[in-house]
PDB file of N, CA and C in Angstrom:
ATOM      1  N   UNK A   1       0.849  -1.191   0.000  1.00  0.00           N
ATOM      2  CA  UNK A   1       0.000   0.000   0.000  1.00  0.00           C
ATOM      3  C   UNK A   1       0.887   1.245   0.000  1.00  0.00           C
ATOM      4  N   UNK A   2       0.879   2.414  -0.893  1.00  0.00           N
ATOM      5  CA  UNK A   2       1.309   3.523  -1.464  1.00  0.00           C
ATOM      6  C   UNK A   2       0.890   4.477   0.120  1.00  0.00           C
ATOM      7  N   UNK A   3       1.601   5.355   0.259  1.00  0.00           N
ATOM      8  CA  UNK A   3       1.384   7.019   1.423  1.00  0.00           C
ATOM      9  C   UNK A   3       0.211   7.139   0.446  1.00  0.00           C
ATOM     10  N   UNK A   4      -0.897   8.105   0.695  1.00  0.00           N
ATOM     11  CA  UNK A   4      -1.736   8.664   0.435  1.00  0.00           C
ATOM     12  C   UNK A   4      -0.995  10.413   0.362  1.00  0.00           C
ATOM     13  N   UNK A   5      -1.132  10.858  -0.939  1.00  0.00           N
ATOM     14  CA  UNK A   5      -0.267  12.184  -1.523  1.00  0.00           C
ATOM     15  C   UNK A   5      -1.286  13.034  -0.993  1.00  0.00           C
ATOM     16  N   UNK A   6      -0.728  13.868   0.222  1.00  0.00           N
ATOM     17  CA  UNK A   6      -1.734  15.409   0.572  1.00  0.00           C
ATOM     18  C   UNK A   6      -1.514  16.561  -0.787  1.00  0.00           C
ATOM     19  N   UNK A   7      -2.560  16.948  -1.408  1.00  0.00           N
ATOM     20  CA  UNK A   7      -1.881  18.524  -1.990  1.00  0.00           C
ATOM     21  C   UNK A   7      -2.569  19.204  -1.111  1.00  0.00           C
ATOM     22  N   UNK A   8      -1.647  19.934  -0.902  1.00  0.00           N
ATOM     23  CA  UNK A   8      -1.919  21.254  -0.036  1.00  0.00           C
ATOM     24  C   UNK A   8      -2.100  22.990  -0.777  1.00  0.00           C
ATOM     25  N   UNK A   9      -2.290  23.748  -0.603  1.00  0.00           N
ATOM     26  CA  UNK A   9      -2.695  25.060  -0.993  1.00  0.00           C
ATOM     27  C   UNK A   9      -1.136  25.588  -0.682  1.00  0.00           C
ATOM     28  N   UNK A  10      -0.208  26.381  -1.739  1.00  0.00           N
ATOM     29  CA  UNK A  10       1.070  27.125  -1.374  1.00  0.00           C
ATOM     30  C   UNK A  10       0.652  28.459  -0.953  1.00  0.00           C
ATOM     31  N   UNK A  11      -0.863  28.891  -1.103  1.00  0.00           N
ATOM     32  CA  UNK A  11      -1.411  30.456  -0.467  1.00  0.00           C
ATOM     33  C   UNK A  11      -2.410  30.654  -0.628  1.00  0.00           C
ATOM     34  N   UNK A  12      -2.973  31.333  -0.459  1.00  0.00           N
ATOM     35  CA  UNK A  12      -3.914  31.988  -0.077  1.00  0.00           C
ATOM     36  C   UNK A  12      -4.649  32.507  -1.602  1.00  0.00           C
ATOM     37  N   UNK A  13      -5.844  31.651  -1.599  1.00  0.00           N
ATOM     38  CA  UNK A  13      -6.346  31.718  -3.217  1.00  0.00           C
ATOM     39  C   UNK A  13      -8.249  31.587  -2.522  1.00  0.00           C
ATOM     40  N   UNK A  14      -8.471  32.170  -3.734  1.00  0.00           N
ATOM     41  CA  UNK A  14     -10.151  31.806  -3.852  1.00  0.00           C
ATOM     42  C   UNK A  14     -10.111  30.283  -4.826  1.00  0.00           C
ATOM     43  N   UNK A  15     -10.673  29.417  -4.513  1.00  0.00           N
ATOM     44  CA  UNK A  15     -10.966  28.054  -5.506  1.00  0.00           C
ATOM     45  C   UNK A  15     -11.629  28.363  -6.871  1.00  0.00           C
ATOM     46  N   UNK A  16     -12.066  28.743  -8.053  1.00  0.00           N
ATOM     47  CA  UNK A  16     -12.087  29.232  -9.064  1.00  0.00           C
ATOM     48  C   UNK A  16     -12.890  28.013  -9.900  1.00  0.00           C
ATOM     49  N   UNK A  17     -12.011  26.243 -10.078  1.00  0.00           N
ATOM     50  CA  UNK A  17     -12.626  25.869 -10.085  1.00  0.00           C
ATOM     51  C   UNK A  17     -11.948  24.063  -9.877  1.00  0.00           C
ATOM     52  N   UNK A  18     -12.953  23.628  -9.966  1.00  0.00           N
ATOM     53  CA  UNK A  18     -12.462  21.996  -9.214  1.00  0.00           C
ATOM     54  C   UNK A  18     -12.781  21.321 -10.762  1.00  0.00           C
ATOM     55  N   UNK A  19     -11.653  20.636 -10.832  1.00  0.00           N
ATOM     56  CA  UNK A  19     -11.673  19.885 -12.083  1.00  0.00           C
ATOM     57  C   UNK A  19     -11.562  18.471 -11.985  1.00  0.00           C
ATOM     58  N   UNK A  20     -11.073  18.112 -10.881  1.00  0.00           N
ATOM     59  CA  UNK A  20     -11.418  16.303  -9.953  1.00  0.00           C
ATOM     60  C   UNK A  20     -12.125  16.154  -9.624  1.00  0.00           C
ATOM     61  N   UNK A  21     -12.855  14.609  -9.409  1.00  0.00           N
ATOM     62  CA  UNK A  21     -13.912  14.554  -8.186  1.00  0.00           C
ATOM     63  C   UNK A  21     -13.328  13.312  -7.564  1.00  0.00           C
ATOM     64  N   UNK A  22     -13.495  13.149  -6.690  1.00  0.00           N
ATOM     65  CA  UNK A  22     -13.275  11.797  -5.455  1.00  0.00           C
ATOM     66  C   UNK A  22     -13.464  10.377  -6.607  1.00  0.00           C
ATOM     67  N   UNK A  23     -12.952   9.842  -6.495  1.00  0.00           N
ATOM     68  CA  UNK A  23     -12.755   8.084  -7.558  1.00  0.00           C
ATOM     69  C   UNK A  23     -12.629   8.756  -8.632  1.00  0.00           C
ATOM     70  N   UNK A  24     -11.863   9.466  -9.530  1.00  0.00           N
ATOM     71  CA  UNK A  24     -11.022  10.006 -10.419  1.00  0.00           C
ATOM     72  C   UNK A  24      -9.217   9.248 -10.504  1.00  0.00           C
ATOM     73  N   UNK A  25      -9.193   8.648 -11.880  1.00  0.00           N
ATOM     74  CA  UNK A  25      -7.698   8.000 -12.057  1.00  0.00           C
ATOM     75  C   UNK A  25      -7.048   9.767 -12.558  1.00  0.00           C
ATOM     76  N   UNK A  26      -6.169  10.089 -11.899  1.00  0.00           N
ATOM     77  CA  UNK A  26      -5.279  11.036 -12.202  1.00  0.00           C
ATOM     78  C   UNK A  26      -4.051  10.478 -12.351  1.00  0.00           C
ATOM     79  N   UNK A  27      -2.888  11.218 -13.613  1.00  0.00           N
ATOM     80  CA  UNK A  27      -1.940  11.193 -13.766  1.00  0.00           C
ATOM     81  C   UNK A  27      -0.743  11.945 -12.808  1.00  0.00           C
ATOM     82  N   UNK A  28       0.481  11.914 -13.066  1.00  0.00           N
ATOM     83  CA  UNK A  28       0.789  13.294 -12.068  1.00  0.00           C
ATOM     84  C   UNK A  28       1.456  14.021 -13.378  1.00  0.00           C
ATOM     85  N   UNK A  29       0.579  15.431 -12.684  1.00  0.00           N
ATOM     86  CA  UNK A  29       1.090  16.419 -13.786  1.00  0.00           C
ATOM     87  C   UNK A  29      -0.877  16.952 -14.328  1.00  0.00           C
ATOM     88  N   UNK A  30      -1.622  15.994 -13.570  1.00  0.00           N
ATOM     89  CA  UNK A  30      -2.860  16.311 -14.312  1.00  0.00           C
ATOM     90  C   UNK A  30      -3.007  17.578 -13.363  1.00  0.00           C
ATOM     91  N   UNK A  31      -4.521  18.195 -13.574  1.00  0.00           N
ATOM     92  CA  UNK A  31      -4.836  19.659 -12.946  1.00  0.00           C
ATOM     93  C   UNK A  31      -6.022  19.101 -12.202  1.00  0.00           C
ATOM     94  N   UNK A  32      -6.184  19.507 -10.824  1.00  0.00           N
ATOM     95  CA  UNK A  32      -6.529  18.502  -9.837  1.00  0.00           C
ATOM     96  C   UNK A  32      -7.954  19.831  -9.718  1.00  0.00           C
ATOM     97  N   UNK A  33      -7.267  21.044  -9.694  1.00  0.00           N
ATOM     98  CA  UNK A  33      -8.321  22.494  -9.123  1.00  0.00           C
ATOM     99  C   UNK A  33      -7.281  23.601  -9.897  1.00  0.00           C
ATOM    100  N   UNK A  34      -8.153  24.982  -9.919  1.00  0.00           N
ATOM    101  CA  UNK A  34      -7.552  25.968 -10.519  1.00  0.00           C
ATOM    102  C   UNK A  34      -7.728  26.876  -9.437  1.00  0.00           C
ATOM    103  N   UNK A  35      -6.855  27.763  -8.552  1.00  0.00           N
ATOM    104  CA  UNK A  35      -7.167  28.629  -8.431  1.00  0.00           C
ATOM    105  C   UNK A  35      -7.176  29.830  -8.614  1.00  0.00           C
ATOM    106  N   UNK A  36      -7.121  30.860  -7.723  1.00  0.00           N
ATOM    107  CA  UNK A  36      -6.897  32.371  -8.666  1.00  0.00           C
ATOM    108  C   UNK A  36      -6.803  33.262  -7.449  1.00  0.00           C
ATOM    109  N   UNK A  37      -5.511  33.984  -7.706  1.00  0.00           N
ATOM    110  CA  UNK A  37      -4.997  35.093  -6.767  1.00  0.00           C
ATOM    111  C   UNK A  37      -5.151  36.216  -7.440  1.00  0.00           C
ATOM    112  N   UNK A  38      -5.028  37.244  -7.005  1.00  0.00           N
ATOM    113  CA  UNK A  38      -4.554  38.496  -7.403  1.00  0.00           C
ATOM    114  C   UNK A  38      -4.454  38.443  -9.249  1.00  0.00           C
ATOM    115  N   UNK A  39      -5.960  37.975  -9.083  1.00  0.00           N
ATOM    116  CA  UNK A  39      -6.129  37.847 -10.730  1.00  0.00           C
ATOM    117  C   UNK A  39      -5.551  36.747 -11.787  1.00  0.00           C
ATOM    118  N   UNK A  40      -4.833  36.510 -11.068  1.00  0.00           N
ATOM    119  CA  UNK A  40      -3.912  34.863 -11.923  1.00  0.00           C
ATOM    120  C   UNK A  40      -4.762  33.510 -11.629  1.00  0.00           C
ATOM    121  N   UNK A  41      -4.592  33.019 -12.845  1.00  0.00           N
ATOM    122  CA  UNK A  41      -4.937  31.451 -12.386  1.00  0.00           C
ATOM    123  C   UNK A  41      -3.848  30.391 -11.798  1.00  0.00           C
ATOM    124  N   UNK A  42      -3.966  29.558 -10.875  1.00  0.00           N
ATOM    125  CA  UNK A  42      -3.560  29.131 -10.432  1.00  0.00           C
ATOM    126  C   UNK A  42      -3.589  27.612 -10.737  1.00  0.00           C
ATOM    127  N   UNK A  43      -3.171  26.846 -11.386  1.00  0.00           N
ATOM    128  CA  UNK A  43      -3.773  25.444 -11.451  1.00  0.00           C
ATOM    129  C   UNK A  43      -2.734  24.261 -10.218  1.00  0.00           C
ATOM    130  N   UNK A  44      -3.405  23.643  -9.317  1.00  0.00           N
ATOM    131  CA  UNK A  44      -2.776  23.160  -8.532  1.00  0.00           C
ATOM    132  C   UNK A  44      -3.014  21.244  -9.519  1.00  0.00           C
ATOM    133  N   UNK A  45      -1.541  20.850  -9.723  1.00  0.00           N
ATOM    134  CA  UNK A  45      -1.309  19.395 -10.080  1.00  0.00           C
ATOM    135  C   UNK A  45      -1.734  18.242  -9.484  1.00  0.00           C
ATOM    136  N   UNK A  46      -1.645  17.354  -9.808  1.00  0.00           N
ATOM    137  CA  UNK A  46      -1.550  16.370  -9.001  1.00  0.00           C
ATOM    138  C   UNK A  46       0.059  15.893  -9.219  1.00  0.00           C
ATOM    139  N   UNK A  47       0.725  15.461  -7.478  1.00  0.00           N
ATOM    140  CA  UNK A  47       2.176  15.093  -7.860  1.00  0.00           C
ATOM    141  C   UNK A  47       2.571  13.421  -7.494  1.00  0.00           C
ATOM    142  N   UNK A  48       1.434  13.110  -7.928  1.00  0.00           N
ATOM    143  CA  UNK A  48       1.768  11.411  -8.590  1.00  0.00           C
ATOM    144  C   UNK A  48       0.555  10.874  -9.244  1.00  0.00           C
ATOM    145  N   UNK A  49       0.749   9.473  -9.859  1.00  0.00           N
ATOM    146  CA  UNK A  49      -0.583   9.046 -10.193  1.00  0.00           C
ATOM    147  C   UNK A  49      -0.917   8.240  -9.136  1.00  0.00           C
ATOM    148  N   UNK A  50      -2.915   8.124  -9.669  1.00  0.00           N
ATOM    149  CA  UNK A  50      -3.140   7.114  -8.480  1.00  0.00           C
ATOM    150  C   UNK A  50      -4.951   7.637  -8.789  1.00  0.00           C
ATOM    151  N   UNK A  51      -5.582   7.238  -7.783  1.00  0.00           N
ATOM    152  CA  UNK A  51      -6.867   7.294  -7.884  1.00  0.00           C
ATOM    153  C   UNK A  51      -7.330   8.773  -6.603  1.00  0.00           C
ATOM    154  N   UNK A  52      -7.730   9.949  -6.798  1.00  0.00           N
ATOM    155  CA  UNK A  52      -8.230  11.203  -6.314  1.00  0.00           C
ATOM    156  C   UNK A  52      -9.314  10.320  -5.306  1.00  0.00           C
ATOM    157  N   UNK A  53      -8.962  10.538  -3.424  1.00  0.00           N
ATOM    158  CA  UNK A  53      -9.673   9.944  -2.432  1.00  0.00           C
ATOM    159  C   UNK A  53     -10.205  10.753  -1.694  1.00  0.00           C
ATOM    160  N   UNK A  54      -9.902  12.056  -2.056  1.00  0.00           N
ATOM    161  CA  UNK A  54     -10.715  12.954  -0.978  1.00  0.00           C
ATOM    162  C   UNK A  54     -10.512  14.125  -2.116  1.00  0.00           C
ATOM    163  N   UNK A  55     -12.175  15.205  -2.404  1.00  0.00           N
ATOM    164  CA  UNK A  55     -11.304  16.464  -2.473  1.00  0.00           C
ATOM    165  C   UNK A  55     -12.008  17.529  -1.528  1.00  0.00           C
ATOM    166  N   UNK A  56     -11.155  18.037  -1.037  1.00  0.00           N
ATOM    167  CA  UNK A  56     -11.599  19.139   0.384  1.00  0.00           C
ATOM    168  C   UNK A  56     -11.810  20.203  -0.031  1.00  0.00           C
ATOM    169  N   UNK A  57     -11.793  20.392  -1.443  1.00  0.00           N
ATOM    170  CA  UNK A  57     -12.652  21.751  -1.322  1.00  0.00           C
ATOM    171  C   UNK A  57     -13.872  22.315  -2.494  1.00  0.00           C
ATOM    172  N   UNK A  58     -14.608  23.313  -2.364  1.00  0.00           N
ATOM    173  CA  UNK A  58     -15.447  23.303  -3.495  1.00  0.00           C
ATOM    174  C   UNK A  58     -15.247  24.787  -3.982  1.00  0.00           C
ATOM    175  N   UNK A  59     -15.939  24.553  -5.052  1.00  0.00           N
ATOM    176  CA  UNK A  59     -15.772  26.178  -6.198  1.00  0.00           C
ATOM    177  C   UNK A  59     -16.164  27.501  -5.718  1.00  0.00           C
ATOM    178  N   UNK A  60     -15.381  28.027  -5.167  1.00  0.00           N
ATOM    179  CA  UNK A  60     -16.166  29.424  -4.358  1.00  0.00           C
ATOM    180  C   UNK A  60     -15.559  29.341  -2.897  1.00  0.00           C
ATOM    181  N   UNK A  61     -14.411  28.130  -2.442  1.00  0.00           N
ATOM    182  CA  UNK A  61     -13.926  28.491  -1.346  1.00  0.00           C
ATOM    183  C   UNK A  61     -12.935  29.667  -1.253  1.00  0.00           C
ATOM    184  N   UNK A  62     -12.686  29.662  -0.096  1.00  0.00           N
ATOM    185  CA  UNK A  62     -10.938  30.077  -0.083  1.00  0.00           C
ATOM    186  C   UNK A  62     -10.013  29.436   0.875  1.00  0.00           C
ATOM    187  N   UNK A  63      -9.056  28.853   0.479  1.00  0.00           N
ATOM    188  CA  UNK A  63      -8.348  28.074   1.158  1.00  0.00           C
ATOM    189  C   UNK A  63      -6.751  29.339   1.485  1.00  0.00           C
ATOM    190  N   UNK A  64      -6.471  28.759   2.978  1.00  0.00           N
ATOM    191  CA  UNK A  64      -5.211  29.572   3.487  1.00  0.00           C
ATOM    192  C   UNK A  64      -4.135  28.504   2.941  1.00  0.00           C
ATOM    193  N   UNK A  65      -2.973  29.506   3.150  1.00  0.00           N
ATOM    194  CA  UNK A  65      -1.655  28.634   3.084  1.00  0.00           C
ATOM    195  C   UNK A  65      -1.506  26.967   3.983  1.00  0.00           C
ATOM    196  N   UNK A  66      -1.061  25.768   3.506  1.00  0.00           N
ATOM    197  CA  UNK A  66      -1.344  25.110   3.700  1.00  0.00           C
ATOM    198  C   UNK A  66      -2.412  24.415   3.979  1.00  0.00           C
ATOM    199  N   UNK A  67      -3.618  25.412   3.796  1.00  0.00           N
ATOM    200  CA  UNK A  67      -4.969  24.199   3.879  1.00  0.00           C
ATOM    201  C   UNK A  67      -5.053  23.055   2.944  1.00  0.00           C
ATOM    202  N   UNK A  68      -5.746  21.416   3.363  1.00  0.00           N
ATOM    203  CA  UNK A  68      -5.799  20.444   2.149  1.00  0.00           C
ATOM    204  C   UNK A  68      -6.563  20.374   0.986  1.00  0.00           C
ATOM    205  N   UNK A  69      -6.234  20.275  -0.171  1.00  0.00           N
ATOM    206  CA  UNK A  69      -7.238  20.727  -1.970  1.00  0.00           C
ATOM    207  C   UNK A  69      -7.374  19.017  -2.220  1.00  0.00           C
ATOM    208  N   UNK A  70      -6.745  18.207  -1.491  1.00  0.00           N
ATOM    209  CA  UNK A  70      -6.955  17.036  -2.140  1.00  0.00           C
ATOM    210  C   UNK A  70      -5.960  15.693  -1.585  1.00  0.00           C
ATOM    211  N   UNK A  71      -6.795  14.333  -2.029  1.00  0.00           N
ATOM    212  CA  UNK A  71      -5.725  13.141  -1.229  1.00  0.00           C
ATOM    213  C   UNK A  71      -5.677  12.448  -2.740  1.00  0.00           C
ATOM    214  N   UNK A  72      -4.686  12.272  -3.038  1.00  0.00           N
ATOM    215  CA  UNK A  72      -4.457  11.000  -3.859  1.00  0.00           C
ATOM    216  C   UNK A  72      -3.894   9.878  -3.317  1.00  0.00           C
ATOM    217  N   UNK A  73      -4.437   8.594  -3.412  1.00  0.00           N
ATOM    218  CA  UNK A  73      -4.103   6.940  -3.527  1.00  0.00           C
ATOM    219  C   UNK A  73      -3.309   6.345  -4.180  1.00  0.00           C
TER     220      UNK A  73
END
């Protein structure tokens, strides 16, 4: 059995939009959520493959530095 991969948030973003859902096969390198700072988009990866087991957040949040966007399997 594989660690379960946290992505975490590197700052402080509004969620913009969620492009995973929970039992999703992701690659690594795929685009897991987009977010958007100070006008930029932000697309947060996924950094391995595996199957998307949690995603913690929805379209219209805002997540702080280090809050969790997602678990991959």
């Amino acid at each position: 059995m594989t660690m379960a991969d946290e992505i975490r948030a590197e700052m402080v973003a509004n969620v913009w939009k969620v492009v995973a859902a929970a039992g999703d096969e992701v690659a690594e390198g795929d685009t897991l959520v987009i977010l958007e700072s100070m006008k930029m988009e932000i697309p947060v990866l996924a950094e391995s493959d595996g199957t998307v087991a949690q995603m913690a957040v929805n379209e219209g949040d805002v997540v702080q530095e280090g809050d969790l966007i997602a678990v991959i399997e």
